[in-house]
Protein backbone atom coordinates (compact mmCIF):
# COMPACT_ATOMS: atom_id res chain seq x y z
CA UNK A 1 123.82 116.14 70.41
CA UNK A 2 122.60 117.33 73.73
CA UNK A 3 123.96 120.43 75.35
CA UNK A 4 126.25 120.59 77.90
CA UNK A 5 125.73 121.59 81.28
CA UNK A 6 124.79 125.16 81.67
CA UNK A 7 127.91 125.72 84.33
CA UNK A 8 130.99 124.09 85.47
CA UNK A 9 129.36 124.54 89.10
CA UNK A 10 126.19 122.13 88.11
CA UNK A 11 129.10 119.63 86.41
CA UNK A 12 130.98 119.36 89.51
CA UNK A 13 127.61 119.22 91.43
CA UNK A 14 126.45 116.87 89.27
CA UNK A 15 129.89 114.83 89.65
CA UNK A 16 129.84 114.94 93.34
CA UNK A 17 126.73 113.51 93.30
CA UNK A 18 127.91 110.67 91.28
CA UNK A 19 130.72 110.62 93.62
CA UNK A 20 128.52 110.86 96.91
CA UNK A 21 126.52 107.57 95.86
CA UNK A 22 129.49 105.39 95.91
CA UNK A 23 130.16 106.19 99.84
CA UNK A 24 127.03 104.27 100.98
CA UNK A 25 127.25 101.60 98.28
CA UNK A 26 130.80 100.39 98.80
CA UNK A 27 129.62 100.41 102.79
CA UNK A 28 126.85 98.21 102.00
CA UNK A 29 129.06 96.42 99.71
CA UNK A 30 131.87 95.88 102.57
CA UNK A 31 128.98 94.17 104.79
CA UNK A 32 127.69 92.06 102.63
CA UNK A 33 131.44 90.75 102.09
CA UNK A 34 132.07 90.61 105.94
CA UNK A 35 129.06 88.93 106.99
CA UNK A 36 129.24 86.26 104.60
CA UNK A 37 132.69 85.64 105.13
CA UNK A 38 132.20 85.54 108.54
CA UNK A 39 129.66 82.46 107.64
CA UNK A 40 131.76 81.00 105.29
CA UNK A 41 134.79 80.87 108.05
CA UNK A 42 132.44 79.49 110.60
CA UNK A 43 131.21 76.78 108.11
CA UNK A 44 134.28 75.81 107.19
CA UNK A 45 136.70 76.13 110.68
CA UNK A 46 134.19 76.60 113.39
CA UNK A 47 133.17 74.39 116.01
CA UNK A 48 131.06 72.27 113.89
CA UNK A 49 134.13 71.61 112.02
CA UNK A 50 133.62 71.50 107.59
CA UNK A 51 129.75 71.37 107.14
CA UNK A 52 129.65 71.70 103.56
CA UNK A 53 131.71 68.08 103.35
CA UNK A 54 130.33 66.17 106.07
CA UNK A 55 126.37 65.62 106.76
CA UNK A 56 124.59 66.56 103.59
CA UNK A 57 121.23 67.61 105.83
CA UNK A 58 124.01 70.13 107.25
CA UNK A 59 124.57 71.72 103.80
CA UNK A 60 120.56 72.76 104.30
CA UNK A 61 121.22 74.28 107.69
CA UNK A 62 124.34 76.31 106.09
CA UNK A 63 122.30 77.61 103.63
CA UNK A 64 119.52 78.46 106.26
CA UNK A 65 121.71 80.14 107.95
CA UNK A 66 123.35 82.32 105.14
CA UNK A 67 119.84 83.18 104.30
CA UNK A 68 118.83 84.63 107.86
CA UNK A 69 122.22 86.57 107.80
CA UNK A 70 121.34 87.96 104.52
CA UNK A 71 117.80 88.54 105.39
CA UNK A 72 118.26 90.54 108.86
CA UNK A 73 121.44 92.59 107.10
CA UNK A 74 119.21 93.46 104.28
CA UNK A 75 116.43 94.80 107.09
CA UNK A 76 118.82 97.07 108.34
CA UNK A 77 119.51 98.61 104.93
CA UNK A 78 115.60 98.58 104.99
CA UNK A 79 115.55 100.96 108.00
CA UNK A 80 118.76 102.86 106.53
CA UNK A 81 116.62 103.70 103.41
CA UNK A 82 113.94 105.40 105.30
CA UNK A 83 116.44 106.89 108.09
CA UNK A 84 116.76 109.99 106.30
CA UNK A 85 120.23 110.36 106.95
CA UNK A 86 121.73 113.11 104.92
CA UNK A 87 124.34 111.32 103.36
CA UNK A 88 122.44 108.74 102.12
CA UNK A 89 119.02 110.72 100.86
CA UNK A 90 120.43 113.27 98.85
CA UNK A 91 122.87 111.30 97.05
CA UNK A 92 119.62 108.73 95.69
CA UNK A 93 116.21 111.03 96.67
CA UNK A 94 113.98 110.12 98.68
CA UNK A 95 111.66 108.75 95.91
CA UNK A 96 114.12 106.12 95.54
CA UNK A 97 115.29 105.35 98.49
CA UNK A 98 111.29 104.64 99.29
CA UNK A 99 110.98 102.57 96.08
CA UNK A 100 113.84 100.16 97.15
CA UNK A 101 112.64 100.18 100.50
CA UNK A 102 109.25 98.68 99.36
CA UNK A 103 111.06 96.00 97.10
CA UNK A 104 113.78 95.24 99.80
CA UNK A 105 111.24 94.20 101.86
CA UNK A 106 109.88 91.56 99.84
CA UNK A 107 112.81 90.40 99.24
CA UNK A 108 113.64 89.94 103.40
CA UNK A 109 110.36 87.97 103.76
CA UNK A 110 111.53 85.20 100.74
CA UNK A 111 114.98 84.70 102.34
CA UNK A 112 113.09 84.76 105.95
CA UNK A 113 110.81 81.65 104.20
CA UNK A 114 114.19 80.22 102.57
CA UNK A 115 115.91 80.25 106.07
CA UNK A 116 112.85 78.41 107.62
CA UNK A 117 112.72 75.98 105.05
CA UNK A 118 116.56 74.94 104.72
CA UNK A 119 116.65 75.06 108.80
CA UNK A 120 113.68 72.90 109.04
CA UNK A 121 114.59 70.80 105.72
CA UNK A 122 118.27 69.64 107.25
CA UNK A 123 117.72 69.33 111.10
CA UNK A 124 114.60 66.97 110.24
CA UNK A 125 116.82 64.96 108.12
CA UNK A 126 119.66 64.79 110.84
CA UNK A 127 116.94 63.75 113.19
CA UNK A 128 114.72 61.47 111.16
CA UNK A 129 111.62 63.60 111.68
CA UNK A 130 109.31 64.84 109.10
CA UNK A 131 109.47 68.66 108.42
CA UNK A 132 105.85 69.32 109.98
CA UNK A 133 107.29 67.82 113.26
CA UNK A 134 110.23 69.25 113.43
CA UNK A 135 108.57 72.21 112.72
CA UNK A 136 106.52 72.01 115.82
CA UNK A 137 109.77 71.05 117.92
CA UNK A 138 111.25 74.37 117.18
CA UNK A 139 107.91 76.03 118.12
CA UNK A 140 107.76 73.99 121.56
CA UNK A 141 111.80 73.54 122.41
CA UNK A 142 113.77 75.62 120.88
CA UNK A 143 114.14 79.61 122.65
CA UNK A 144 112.82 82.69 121.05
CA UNK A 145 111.57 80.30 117.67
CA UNK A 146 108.03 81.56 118.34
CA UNK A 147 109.10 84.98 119.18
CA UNK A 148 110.76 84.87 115.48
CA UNK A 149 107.88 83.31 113.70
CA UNK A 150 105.66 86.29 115.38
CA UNK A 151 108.02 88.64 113.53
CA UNK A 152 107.81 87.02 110.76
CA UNK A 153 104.22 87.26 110.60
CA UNK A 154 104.54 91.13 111.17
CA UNK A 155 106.95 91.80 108.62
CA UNK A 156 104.09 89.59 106.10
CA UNK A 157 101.21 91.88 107.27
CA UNK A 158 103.40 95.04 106.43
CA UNK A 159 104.72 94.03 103.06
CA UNK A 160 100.72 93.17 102.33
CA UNK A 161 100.11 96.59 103.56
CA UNK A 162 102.66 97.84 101.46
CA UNK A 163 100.73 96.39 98.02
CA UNK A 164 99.33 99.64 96.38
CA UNK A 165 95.70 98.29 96.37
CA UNK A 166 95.85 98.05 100.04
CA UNK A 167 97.74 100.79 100.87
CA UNK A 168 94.96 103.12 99.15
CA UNK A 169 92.33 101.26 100.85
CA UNK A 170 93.96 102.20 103.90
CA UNK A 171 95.09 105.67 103.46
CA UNK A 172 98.36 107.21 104.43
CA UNK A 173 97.49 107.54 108.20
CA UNK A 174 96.94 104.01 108.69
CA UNK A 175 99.76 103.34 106.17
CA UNK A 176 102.25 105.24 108.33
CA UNK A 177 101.10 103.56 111.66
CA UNK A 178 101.28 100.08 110.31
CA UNK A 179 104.42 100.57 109.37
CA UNK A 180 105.84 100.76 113.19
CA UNK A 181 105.54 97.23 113.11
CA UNK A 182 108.38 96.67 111.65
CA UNK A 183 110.75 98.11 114.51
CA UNK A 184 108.75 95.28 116.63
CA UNK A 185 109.41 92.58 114.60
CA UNK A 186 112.79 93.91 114.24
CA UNK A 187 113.54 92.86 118.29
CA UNK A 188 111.30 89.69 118.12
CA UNK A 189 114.02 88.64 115.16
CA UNK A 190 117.16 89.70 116.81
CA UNK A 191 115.91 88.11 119.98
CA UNK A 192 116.07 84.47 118.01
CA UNK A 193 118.85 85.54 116.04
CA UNK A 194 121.40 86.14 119.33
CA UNK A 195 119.64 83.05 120.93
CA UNK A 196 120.12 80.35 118.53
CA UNK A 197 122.65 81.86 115.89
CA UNK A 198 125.94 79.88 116.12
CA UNK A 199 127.18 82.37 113.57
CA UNK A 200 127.80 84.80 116.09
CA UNK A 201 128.66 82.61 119.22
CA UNK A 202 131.54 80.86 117.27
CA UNK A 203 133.31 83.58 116.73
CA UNK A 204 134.55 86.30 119.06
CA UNK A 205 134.92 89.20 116.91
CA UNK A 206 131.71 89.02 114.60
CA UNK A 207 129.35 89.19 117.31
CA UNK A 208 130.90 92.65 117.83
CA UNK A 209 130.79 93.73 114.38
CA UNK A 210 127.33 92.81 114.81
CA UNK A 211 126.05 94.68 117.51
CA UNK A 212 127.74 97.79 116.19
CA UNK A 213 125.96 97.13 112.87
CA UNK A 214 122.91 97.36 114.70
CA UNK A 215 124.02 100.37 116.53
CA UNK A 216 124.79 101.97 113.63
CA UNK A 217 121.69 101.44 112.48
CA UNK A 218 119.95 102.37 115.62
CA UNK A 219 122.00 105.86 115.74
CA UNK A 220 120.60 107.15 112.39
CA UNK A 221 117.31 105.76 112.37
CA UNK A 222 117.04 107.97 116.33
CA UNK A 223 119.33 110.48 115.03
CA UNK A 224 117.72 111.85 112.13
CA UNK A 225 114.06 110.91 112.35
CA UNK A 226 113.40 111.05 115.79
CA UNK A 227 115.99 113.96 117.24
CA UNK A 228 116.85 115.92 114.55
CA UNK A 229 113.79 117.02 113.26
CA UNK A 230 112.29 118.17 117.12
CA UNK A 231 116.54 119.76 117.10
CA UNK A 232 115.61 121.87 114.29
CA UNK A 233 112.23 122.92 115.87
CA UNK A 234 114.04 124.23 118.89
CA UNK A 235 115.98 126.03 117.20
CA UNK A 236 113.59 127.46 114.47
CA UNK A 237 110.18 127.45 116.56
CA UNK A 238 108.92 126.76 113.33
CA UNK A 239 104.95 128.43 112.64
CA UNK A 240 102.33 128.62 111.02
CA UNK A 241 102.34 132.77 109.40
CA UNK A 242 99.43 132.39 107.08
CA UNK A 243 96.79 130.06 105.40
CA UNK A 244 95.83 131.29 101.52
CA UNK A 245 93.22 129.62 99.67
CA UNK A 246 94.79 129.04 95.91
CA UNK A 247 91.54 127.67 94.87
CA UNK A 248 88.59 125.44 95.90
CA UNK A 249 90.28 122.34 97.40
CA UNK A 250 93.48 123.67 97.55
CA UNK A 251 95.13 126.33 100.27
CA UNK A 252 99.13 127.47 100.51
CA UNK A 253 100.46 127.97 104.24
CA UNK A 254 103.91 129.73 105.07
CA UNK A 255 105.59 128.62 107.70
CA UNK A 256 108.41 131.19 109.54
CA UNK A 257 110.35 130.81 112.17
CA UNK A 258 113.91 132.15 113.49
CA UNK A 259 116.99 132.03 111.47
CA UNK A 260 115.02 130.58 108.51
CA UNK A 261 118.57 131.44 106.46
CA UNK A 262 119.89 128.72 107.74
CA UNK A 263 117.21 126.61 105.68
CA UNK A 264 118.93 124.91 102.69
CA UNK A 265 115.82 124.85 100.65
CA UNK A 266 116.59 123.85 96.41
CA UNK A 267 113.60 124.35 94.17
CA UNK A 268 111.93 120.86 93.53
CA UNK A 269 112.80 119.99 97.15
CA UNK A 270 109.74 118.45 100.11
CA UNK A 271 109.63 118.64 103.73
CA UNK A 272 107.85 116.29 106.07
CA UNK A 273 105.26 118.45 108.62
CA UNK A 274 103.90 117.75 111.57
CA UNK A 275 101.52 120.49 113.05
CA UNK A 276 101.43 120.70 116.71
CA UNK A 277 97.58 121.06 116.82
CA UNK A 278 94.58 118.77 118.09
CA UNK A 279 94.25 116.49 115.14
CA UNK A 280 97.47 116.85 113.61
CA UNK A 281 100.16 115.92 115.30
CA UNK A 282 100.56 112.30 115.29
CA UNK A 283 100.14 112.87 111.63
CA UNK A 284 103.75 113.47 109.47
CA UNK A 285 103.17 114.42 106.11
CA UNK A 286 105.28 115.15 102.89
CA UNK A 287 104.51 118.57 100.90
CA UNK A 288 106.15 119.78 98.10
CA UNK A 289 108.18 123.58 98.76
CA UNK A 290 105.97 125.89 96.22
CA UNK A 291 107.68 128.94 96.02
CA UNK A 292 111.63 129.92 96.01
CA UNK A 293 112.71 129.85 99.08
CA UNK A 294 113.10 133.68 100.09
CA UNK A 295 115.21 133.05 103.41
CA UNK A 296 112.24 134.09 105.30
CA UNK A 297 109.21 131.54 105.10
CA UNK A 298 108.62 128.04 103.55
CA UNK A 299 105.46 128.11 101.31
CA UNK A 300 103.61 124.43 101.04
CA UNK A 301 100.64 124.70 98.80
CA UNK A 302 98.12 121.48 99.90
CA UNK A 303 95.19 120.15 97.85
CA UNK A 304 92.53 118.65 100.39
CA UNK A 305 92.56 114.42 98.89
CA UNK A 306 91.96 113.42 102.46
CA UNK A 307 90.52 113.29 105.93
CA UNK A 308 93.99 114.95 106.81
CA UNK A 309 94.94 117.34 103.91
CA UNK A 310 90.95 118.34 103.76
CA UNK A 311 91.71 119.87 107.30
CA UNK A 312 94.81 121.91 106.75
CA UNK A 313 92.53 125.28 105.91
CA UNK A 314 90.92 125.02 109.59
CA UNK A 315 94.80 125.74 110.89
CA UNK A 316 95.04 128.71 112.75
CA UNK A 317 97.88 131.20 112.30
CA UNK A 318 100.65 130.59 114.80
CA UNK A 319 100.28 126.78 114.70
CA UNK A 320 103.74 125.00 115.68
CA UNK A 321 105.17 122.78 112.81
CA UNK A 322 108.05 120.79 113.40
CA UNK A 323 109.74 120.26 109.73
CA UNK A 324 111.85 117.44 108.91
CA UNK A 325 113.82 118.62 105.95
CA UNK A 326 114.57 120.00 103.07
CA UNK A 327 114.49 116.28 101.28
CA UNK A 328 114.45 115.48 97.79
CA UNK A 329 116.77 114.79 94.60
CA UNK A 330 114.35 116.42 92.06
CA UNK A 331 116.01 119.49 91.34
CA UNK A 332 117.52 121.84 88.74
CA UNK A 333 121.41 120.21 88.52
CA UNK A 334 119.83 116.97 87.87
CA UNK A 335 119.54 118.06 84.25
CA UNK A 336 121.81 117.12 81.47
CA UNK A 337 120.41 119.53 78.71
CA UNK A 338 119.58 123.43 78.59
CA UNK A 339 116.32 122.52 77.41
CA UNK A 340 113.82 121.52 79.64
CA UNK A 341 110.15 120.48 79.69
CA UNK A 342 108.40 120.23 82.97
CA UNK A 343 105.25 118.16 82.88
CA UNK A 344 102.41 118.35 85.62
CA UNK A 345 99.54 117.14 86.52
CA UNK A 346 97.26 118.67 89.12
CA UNK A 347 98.66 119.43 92.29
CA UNK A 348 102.07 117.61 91.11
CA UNK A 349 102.53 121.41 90.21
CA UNK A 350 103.76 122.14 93.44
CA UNK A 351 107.38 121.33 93.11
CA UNK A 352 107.23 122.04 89.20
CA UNK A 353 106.46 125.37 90.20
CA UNK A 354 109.94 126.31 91.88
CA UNK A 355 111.96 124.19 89.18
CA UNK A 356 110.53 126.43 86.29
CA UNK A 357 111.27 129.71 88.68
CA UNK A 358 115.26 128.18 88.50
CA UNK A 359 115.50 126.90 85.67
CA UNK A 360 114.32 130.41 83.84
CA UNK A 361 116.55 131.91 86.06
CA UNK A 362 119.79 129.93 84.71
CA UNK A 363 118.31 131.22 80.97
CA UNK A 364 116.97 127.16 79.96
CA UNK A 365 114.60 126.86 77.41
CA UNK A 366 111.95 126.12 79.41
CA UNK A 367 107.93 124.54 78.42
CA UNK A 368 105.49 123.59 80.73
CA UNK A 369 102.61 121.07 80.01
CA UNK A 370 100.10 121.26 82.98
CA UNK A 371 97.16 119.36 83.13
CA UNK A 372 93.72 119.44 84.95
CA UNK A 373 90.50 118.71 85.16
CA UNK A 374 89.12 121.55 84.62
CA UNK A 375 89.67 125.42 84.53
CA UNK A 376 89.29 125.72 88.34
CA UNK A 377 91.80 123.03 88.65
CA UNK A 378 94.22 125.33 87.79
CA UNK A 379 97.00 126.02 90.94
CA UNK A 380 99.21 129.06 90.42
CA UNK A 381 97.90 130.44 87.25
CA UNK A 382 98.51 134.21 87.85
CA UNK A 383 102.19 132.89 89.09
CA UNK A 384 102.59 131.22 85.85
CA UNK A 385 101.70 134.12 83.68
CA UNK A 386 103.52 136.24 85.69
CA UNK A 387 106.96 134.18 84.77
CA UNK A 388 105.79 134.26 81.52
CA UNK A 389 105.97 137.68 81.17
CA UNK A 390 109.54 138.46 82.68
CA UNK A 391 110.51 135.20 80.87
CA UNK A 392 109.10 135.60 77.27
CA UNK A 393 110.57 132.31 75.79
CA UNK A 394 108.42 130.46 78.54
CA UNK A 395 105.48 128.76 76.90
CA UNK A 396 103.29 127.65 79.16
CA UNK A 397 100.01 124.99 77.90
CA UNK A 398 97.38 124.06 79.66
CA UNK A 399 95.63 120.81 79.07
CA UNK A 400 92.12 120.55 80.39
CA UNK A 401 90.11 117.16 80.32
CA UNK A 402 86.74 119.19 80.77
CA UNK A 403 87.01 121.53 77.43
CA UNK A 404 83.74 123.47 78.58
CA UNK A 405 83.90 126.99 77.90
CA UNK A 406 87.88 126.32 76.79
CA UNK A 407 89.53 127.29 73.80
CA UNK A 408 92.60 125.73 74.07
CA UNK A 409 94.08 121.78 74.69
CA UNK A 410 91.68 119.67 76.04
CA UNK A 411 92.05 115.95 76.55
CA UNK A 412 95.21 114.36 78.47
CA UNK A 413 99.57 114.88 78.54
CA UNK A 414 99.49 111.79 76.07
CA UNK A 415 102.04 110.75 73.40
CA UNK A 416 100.46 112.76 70.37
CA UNK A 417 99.92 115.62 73.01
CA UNK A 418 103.62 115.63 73.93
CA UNK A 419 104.77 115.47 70.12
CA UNK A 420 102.71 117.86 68.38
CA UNK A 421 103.47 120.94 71.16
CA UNK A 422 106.92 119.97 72.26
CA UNK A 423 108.52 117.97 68.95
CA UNK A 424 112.13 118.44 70.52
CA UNK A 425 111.33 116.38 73.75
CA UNK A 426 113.55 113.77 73.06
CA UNK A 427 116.44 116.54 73.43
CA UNK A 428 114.86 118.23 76.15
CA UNK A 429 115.41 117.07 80.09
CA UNK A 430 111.65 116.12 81.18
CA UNK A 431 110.62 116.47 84.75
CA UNK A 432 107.43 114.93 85.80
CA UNK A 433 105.50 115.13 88.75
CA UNK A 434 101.56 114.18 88.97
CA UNK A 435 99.10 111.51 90.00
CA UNK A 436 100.26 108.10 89.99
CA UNK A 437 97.96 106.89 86.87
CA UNK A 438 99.30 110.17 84.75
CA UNK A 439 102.66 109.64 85.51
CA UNK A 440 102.50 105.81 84.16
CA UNK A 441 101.13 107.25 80.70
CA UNK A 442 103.92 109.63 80.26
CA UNK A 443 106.76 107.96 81.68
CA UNK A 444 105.62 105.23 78.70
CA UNK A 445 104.72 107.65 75.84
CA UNK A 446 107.93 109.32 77.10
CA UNK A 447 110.26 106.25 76.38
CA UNK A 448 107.88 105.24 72.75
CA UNK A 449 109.36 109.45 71.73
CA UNK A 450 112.59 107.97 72.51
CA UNK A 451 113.73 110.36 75.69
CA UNK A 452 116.90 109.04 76.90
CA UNK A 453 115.88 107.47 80.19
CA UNK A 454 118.79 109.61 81.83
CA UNK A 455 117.02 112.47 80.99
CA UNK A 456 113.58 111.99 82.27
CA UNK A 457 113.05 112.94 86.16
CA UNK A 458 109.79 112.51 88.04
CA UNK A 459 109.03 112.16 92.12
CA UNK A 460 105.84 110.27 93.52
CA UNK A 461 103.28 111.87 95.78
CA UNK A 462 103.46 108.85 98.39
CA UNK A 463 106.36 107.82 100.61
């Protein structure tokens, strides 16, 4: 039987949570149901009169239509996801929120295809015309078509982007960047869309819901990644107070500023940074929080994988950082169990670092599995030991792949690993952080040791 939460405070936090994710599903819910019966109305009473009864090539067109309505309501729920906004991010995590963003938008480009095909499909059987000639008609006659197809093709060469071979071919600069082409094919759509879409001239009212659906849209996607984050820097005058090397590729900064109190920082928690130095600062990046938040300075501990993060130890001290943040739904109250094993894998032991730090705090039975390379791999080992000692029941076990000059576990965090040293996982909350191809192997020998699924928690590097 698993244990119950360790307070009524993380049940009702826990609850609220629960409660907080129905808020922007039942919106997204309610526009789905307008728009569609918005089409539906105009199919059935608008000026075209019934379409689903009368020209059969007309029933394509419907459903051509139905599919671009779909598609361009599902892109703004593709910029909502990224937005940031704080009623939407906490409630899912920004892990999450990023994974469905990368799936919505494959999903946009098939009903994009679907709505050029049915289009195409019925008006070339109302006309008599083949569907590669009325294909060029639209291109040569019809306003904004090529304007649409161009967006099209952008949204294509960002979902390609978006495949994890090429994205690590390109690296996370180029990643980011690329990724502003999306807001431009966002206008080259809408441009078609208001020209040609009888789904908003029939009726008087939808247009409006429309437009304010895109405002909406527009408001948070402004409001919170654009404004708030340079708000927050005006008020903060968030910088740079020291660089510490933690060990040979890897160096923690703290970043002050005024009224840091005012910083809702939970262990497990990221910010995005962007340092206001030659080099830097048309660079945004995600770090983990490594340290519990004292009120006084945000600790980011950075391991140099890049052209970018290799760079962060030439900084000097009193470097302006703007920080977009706290973000992040891997945290203590997302536990279900008073026994907890935290699982990490190189520099994933950034935000594992803070959750043991809470966790020991709110007495859990807390072990951590930490794996590395090798011995100087090792981030935070004095800070570990030092929990360990004003936390005796916190076992802490290294597992090195290079065993030279290493008594204890060499190898990898694999399923015999996990069983042998921590034979109570499947009754313990597991919360994973690490490279991608790590994570993969325990997330599966995880499920094989029969871990209820609600009980394992990880967060990816990449966003």
């Amino acid at each position: 039987m698993l244990d119950k939460p360790n307070t009524p405070a993380q049940a009702e936090r826990r609850g609220s949570q629960w409660h907080s994710r129905w808020i922007p599903a039942c919106a997204a819910g309610t526009v789905f149901a307008v728009v569609i019966g918005f089409w539906l109305w105009d199919h059935l009473y608008g000026s075209g009169g019934n379409q689903f009864t009368s020209d059969p090539a007309m029933r394509w067109v419907a459903a051509g239509r139905l599919a671009a309505l779909t598609a361009m309501t599902l892109l703004f729920l593709q910029i909502l996801f990224i937005s940031r906004a704080r009623w939407i991010e906490p409630a899912f995590g920004m892990d999450r929120l990023t994974r469905w963003h990368h799936l919505n938008g494959f999903v946009v480009l098939l009903l994009l295809a679907t709505h050029v095909f049915c289009v195409t499909r019925g008006t070339a059987q109302s006309g008599g015309n083949s569907m590669g000639e009325q294909f060029r008609q639209f291109l040569s006659t019809w306003d904004d078509t090529p304007e649409a197809l161009a967006g099209a093709v952008l949204l294509l060469i960002v979902a390609v982007l978006s495949i994890a071979r090429a994205r690590r071919q390109l690296g996370y600069e180029c990643w980011h960047a690329t990724h502003l082409l999306m807001y431009a094919a966002l206008a080259l759509v809408l441009g078609h869309q208001f020209e040609l879409g009888f789904d908003l001239t029939d009726s008087r009212l939808f247009p409006i819901f429309w437009y304010a659906a895109l405002g909406f849209v527009a408001i948070h996607l402004i409001g919170y990644r654009m404004l708030l984050p340079w708000f927050r820097f005006a008020r903060h005058g968030f910088y740079v107070d020291s660089v510490t090397p933690e060990s040979d590729d890897v160096c923690s900064l703290r970043i002050a500023g005024r009224h840091m109190d005012a910083l809702r920082v939970r262990p497990g928690q990221f910010v995005i940074v962007r340092f206001l130095a030659r080099g830097f600062r048309m660079q945004p990046h995600p770090f983990s929080v490594s340290a519990a938040f004292d009120g006084k300075h945000l600790r980011l501990s950075i391991k140099g994988l890049g052209d970018f993060t290799r760079r962060i130890p030439e900084l000097e001290v009193g470097t302006r950082v703007v920080v977009d943040g706290p973000h992040g739904a891997f945290t203590p109250d997302r536990r279900h169990t008073d026994r907890v094993l935290l699982i990490a894998g190189g520099i994933g032991i950034t935000p594992i670092r803070t959750l043991a730090e809470a966790l020991l705090e709110l007495h859990c039975d807390v072990v951590l599995l930490y794996g590395n390379r090798g011995r100087q791999g090792i981030v935070f080992e004095r800070e570990l030991e030092a929990l360990a000692g004003r936390y005796p029941g916190f076992r802490v076990i290294h597992v090195l792949n290079d065993g030279t000059d290493w008594s204890g576990e060499t190898g990898i965090i694999d399923r015999e690993r996990i069983a042998r040293l921590v034979p109570d996982c499947a009754q313990r909350d597991v919360f994973l952080c690490g490279p991608p191809p790590m994570m993969a192997g325990v997330l599966a020998a995880l499920r094989t040791l029969n871990v209820p699924k609600r009980q394992v928690h990880f967060e990816r590097f990449s966003f």
